[in-house]
Each structure stands twice: as C-alpha cells, then as structure tokens.
N, C-alpha and C. Protein backbone atom coordinates (compact mmCIF):
# COMPACT_ATOMS: atom_id res chain seq x y z
N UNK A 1 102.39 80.77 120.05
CA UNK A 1 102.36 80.48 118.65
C UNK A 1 103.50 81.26 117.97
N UNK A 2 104.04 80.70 117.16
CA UNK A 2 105.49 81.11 116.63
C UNK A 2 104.87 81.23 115.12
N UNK A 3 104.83 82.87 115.02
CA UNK A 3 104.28 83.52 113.54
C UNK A 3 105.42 83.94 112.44
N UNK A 4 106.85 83.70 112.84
CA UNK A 4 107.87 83.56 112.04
C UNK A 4 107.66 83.34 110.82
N UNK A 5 107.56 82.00 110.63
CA UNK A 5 107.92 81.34 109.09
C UNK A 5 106.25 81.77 108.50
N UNK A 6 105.15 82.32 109.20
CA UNK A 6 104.14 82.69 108.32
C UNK A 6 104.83 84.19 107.99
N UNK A 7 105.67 85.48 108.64
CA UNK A 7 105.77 86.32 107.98
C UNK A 7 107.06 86.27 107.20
N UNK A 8 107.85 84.87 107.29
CA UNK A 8 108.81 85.22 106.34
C UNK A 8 107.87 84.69 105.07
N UNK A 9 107.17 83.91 104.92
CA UNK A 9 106.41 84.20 103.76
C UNK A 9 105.76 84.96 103.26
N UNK A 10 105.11 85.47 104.07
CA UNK A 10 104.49 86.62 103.27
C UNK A 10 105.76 87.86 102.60
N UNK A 11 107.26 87.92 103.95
CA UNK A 11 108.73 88.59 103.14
C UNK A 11 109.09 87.82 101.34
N UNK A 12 108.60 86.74 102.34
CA UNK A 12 109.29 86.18 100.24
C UNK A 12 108.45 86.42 99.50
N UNK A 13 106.92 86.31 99.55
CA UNK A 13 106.34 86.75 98.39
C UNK A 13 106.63 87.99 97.84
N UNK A 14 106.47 89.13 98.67
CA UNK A 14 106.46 90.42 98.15
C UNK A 14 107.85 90.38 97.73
N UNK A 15 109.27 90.05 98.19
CA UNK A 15 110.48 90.16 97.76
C UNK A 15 110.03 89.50 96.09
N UNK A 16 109.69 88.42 95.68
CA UNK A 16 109.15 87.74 94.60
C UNK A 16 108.55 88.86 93.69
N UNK A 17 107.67 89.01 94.04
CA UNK A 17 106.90 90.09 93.75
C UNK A 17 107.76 91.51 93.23
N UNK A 18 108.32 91.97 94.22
CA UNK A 18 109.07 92.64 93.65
C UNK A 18 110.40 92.70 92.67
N UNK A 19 110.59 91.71 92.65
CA UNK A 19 111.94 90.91 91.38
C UNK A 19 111.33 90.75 90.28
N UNK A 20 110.00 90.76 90.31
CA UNK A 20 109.44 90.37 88.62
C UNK A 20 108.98 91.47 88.05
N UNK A 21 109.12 92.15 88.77
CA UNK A 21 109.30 93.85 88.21
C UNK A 21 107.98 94.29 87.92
N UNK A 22 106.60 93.65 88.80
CA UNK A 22 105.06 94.18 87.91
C UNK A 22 104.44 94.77 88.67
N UNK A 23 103.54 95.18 88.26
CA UNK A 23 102.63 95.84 89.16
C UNK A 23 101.12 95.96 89.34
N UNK A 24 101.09 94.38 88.34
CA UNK A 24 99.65 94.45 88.48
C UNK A 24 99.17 93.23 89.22
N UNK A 25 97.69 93.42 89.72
CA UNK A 25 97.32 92.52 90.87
C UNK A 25 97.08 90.97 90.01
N UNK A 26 96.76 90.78 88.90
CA UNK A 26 97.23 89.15 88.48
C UNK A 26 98.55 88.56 88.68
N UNK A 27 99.65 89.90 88.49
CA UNK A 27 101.05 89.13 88.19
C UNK A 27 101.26 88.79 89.53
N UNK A 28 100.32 89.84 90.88
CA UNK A 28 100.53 89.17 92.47
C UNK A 28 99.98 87.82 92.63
N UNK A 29 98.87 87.50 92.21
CA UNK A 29 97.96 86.41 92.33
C UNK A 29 98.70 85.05 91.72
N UNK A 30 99.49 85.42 90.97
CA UNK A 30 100.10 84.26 90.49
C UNK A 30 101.17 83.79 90.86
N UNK A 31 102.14 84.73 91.60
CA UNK A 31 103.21 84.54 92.32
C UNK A 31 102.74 83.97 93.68
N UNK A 32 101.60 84.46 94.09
CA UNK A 32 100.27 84.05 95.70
C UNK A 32 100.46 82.47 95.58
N UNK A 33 99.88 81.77 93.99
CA UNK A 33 99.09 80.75 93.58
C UNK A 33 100.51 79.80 93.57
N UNK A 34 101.82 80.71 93.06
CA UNK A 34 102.80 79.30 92.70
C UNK A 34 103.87 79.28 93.97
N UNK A 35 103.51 79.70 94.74
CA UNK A 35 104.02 79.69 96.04
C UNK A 35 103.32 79.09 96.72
N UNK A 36 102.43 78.90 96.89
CA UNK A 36 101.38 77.91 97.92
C UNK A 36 101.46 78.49 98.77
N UNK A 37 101.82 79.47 99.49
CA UNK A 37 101.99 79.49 100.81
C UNK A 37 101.65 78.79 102.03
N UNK A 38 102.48 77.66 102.09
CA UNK A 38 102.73 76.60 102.61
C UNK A 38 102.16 76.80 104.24
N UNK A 39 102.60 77.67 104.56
CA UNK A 39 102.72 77.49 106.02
C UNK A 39 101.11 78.49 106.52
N UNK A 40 100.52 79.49 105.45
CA UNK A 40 99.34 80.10 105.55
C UNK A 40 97.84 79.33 105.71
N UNK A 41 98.28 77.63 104.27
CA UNK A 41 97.45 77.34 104.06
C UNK A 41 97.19 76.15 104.93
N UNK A 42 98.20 75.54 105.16
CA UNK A 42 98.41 74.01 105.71
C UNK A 42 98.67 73.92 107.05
N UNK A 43 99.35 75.04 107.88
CA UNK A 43 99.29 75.44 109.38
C UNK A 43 98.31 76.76 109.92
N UNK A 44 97.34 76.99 109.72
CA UNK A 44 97.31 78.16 110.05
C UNK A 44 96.06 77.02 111.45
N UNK A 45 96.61 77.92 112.52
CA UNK A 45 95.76 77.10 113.55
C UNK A 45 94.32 77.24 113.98
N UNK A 46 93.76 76.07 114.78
CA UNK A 46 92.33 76.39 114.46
C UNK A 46 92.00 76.99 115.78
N UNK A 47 92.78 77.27 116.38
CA UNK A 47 92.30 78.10 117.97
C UNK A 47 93.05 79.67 117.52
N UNK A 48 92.67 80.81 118.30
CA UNK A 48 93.27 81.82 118.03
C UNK A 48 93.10 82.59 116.37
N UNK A 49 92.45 82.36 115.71
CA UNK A 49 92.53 82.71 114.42
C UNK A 49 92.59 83.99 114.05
N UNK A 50 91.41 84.93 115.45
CA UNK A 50 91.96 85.98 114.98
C UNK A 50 92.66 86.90 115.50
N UNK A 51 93.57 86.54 116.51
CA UNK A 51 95.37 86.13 116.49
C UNK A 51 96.07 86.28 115.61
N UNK A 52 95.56 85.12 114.78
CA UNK A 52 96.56 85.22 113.73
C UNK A 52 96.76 85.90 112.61
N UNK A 53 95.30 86.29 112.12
CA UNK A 53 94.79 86.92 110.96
C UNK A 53 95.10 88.27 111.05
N UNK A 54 95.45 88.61 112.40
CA UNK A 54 96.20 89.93 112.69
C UNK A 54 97.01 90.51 112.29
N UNK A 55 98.03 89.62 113.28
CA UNK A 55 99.23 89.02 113.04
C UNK A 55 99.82 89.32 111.67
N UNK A 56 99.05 88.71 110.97
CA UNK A 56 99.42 88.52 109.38
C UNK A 56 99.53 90.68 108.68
N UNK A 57 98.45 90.40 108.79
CA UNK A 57 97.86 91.81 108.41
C UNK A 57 98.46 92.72 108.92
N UNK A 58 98.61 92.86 110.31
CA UNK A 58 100.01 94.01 110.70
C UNK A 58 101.20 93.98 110.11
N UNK A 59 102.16 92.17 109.67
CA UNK A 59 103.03 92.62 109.53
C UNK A 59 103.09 92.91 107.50
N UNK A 60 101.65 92.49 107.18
CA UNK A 60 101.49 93.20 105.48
C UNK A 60 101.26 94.36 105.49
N UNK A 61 101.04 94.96 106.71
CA UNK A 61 100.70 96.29 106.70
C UNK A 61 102.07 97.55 106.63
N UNK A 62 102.91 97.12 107.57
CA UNK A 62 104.29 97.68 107.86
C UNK A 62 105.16 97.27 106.15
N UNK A 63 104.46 96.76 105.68
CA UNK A 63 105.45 96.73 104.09
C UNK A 63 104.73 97.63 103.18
N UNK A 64 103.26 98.01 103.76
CA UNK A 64 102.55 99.26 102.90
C UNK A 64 103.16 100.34 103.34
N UNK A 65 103.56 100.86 104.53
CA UNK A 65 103.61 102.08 104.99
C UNK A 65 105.21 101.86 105.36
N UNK A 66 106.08 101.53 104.43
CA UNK A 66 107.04 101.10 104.71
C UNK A 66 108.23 102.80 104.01
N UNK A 67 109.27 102.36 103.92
CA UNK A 67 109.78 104.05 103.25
C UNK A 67 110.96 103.27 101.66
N UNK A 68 109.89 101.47 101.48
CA UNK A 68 110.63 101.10 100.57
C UNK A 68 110.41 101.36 99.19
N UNK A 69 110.48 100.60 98.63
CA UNK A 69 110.58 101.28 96.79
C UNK A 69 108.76 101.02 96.79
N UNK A 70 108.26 101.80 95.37
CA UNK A 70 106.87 101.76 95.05
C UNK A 70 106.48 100.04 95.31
N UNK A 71 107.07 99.36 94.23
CA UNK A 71 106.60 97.97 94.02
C UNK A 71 107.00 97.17 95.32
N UNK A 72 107.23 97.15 96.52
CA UNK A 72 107.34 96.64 97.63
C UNK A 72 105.93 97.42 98.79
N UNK A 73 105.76 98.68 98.63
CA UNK A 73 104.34 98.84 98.50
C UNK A 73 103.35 98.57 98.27
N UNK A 74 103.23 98.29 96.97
CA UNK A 74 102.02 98.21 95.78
C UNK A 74 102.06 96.18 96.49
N UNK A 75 103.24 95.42 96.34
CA UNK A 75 103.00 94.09 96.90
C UNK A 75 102.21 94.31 97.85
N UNK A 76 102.48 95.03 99.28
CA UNK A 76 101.75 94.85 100.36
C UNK A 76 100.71 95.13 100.47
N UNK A 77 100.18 95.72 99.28
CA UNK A 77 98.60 96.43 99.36
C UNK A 77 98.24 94.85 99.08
N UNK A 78 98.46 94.71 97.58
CA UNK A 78 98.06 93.39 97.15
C UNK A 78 98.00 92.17 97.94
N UNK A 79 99.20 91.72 98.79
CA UNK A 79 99.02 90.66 99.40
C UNK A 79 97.98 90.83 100.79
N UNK A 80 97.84 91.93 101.51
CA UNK A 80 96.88 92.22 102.38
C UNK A 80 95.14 91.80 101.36
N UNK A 81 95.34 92.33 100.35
CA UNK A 81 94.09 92.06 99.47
C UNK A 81 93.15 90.66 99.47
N UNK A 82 94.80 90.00 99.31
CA UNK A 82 94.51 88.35 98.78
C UNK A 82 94.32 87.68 100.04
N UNK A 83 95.04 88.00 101.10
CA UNK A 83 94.90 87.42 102.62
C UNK A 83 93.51 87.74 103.01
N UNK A 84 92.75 88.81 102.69
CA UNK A 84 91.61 89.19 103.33
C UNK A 84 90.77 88.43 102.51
N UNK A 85 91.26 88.02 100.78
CA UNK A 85 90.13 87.33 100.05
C UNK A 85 89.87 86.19 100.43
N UNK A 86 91.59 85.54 100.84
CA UNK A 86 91.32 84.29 101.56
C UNK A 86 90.60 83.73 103.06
C-alpha cells in the first residue's frame, strides 16, 4: 500500500494551516473541511486499516515533535485530533 499522497496531505494541510497564521482548533477544522481530504476520505482501504490509521498518526506525530515553528506543531496536535475524531 502506497501511503504517499495520504501523507502529503496531511503535509498540505498543516503547511495550509500554517500560512493562515491561526491557532485555533476551528480555524484547523475548517481548513480539514475545505480540503476534503481526498485521498483520507475516498481511498482509505478496507483491508489493513489499522495499518493505515498508523501510518497516518506516526507521520502527524513527527510534525508534533518536530524542531519546527510553534504553529506547525500546534497543526499536528490538531490534525492528529481530527484524524482520531474521524
């Protein structure tokens, strides 16, 4: 399974995320909501799931504990948040 284009999405959100300069968990949810995340919602496969759900979560995790700016942080908390809500 080729988890690429699911973590370059989750890279563009938080990059997103971090360009709009906020820091609160609606202004994440809405950048979450107008992105669709296409490839999270519409491919995510039905064998292996939690594979994948891993997957995901390790690489939102390495953008929490990352040595980048606050708000590229504060994204990865958030988008780990919303992935687990989903």
């Amino acid at each position: 399974m080729d988890l690429f284009p699911f973590k370059q999405d989750i890279d563009d959100l938080i990059d997103e995320f971090v360009k709009a300069e906020s820091t609160t968990l609606a202004d994440m949810k809405r950048v979450w909501l107008s992105r669709k995340f296409s490839y999270i919602y519409e491919a995510r496969p039905s064998t292996n799931l939690s594979f994948f759900l891993q997957s995901l979560y390790a690489h939102t995790i390495r953008h929490m504990v990352s040595t980048a700016s606050f708000s590229q942080r504060l994204g990865g908390i958030y988008c780990l948040y919303c992935l687990h809500e989903t």
